[in-house]
Structures are given as C-alpha cells and as structure tokens.
C-alpha atoms as a PDB file:
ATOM      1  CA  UNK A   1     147.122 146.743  51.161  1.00  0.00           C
ATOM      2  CA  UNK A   2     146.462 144.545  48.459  1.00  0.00           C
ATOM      3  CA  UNK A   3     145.509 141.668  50.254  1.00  0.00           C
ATOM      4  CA  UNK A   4     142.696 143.980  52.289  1.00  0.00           C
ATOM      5  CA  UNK A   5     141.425 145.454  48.964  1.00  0.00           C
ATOM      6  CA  UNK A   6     141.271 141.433  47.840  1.00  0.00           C
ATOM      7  CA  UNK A   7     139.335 140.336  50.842  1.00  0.00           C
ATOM      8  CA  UNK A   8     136.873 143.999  50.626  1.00  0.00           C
ATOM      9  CA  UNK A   9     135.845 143.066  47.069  1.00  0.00           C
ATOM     10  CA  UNK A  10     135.461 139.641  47.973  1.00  0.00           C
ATOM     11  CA  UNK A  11     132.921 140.498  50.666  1.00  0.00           C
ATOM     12  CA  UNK A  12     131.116 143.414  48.098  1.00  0.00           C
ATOM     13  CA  UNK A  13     130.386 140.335  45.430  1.00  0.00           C
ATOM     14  CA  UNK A  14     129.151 138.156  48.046  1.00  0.00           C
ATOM     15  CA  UNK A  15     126.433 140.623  49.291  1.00  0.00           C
ATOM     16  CA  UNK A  16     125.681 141.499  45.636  1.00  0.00           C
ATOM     17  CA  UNK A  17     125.026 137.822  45.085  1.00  0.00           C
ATOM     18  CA  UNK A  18     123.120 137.374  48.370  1.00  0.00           C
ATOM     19  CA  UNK A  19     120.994 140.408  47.408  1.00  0.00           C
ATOM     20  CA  UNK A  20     119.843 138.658  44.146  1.00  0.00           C
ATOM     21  CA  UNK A  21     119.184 135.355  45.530  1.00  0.00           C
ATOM     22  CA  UNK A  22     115.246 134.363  46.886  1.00  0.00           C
ATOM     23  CA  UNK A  23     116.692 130.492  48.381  1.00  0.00           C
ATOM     24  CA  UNK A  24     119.114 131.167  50.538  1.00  0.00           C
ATOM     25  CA  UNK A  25     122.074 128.425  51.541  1.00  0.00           C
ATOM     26  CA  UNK A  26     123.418 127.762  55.148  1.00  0.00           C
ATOM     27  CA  UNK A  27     126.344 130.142  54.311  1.00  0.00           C
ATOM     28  CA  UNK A  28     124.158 132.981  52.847  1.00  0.00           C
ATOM     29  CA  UNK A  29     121.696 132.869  56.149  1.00  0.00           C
ATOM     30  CA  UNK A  30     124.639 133.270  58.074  1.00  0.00           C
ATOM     31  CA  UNK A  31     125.632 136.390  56.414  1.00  0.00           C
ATOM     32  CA  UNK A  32     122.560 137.685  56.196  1.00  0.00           C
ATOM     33  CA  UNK A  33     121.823 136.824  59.650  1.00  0.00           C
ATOM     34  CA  UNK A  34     124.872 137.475  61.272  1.00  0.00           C
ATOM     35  CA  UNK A  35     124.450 134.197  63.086  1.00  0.00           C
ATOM     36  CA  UNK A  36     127.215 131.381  63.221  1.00  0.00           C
ATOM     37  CA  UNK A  37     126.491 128.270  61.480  1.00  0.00           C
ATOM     38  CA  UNK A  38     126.643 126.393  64.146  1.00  0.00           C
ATOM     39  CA  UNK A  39     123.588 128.411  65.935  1.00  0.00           C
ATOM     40  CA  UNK A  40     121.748 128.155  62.891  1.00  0.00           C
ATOM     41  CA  UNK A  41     122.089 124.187  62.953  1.00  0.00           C
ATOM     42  CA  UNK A  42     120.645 124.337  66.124  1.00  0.00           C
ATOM     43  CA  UNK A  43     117.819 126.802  65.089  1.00  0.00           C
ATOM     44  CA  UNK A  44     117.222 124.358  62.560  1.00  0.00           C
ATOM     45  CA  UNK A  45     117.289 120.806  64.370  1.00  0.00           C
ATOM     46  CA  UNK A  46     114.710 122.813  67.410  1.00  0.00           C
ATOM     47  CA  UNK A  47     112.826 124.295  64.556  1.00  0.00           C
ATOM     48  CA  UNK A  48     112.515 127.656  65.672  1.00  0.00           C
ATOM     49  CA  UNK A  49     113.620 128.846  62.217  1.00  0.00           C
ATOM     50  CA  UNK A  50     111.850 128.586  58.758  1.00  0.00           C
ATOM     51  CA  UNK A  51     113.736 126.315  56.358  1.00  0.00           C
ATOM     52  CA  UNK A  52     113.347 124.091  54.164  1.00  0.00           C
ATOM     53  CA  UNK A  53     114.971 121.215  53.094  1.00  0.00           C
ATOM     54  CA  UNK A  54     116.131 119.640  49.118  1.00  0.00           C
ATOM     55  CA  UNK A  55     114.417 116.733  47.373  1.00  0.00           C
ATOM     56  CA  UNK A  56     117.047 114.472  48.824  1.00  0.00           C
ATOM     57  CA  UNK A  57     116.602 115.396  52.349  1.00  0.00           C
ATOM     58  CA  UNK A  58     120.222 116.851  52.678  1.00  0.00           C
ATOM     59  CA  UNK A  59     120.343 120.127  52.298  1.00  0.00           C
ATOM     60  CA  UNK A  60     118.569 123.181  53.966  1.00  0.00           C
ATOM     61  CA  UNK A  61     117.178 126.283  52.132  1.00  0.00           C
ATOM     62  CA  UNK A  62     116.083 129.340  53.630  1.00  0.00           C
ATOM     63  CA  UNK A  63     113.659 131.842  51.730  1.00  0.00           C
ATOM     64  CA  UNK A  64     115.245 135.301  52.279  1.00  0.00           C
ATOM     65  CA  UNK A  65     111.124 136.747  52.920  1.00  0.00           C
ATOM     66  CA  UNK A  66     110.293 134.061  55.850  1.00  0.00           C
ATOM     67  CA  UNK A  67     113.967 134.760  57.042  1.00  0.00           C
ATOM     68  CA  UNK A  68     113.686 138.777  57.410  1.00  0.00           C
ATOM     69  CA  UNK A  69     110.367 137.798  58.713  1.00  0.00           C
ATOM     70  CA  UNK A  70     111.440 136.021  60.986  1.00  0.00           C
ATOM     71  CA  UNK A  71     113.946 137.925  62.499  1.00  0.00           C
ATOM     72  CA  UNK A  72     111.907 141.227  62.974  1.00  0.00           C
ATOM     73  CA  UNK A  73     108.813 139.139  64.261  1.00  0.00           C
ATOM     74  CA  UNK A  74     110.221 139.950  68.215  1.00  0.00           C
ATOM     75  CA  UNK A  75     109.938 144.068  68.439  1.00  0.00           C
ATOM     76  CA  UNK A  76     110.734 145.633  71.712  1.00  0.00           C
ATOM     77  CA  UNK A  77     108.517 149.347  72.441  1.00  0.00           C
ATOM     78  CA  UNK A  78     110.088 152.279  73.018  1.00  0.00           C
ATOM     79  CA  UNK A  79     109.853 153.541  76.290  1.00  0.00           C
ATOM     80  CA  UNK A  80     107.952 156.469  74.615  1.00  0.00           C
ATOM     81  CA  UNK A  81     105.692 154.377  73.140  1.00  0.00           C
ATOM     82  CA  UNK A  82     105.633 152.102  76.668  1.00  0.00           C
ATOM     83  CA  UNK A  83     104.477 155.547  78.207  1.00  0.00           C
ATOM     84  CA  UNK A  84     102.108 156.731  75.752  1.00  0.00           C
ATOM     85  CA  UNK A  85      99.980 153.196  76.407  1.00  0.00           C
ATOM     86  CA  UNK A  86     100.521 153.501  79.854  1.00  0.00           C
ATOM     87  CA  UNK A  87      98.606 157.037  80.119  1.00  0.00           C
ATOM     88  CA  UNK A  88      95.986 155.842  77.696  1.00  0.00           C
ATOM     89  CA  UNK A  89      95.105 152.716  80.133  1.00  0.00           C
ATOM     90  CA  UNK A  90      95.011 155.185  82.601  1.00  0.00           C
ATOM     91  CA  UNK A  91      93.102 157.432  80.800  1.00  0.00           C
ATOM     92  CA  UNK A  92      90.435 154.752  79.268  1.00  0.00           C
ATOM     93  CA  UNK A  93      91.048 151.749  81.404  1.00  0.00           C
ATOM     94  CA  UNK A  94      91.702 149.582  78.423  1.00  0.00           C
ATOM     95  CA  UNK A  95      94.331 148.074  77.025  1.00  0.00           C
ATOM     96  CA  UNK A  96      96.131 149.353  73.746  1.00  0.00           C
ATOM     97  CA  UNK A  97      96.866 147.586  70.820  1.00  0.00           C
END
C-alpha cells in the first residue's frame, strides 16, 4: 500500500512540474504526449514534430504551445457535422467550410 501511495505521489509531482514548464524535455513530451520515446525519436529524426534542439546540438526541446498544437492540428467531423455539410452542398451546391 505504501509502495502504490509512493509511486501515486510520484506521478502527481511530475505533472505539477510538467504543468509549469514552457520547454519541454524528451521525457516530459512523452508524458504529455502519451507517446513512447522511441516514437518520438522517430517523429523527430522525419521531422514531423516541432522541436528544437540546445546550443550544442545534443539535446531536443519541445515548446509545450507548438506541441498541443500540434497534436490537435488533425480533427476528425462528427458524423453530425459530416451530415449537416452534406445537406448544405445539396442545398447550395457549394462546398462548406
């Protein structure tokens, strides 16, 4: 019991730190992500993410803005909303926005 108390607090600071931080590590996009590492590294190297990198070249930053950006920049419709463009081509023969 103590051991699972240990680990829950554990988790509460690092999402209490996370939420204060602007430059985010590899670690912290993870959790915030909910991505592994290693699919981040690859994100990175194809350059389908926004990062950047240090002075030095070594290590990569990610701003926690461009990064929720980033992954709400893909929205799927609704079906109502699907339908609701549908009858208003029909309706106006134009395409909604």
């Amino acid at each position: 019991m103590d051991l699972e108390l240990k680990n829950e607090l554990q988790q509460i600071k690092q999402l209490t730190v996370l939420g204060a931080k602007k430059a985010l590590t590899m670690s912290d996009c993870a959790l915030l992500t909910g991505l592994s590492k290693s699919h981040i590294y690859k994100l990175v190297c194809s350059k389908k993410i926004p990062y950047w990198k240090s002075q030095g070249g070594k290590l990569t930053y990610f701003d926690k803005d461009e990064l929720n950006a980033w992954l709400l920049q893909h929205r799927v419709k609704t079906t109502s909303e699907i339908e609701t463009e549908a009858a208003n081509y029909i309706v106006t023969g134009k395409m909604g926005v």
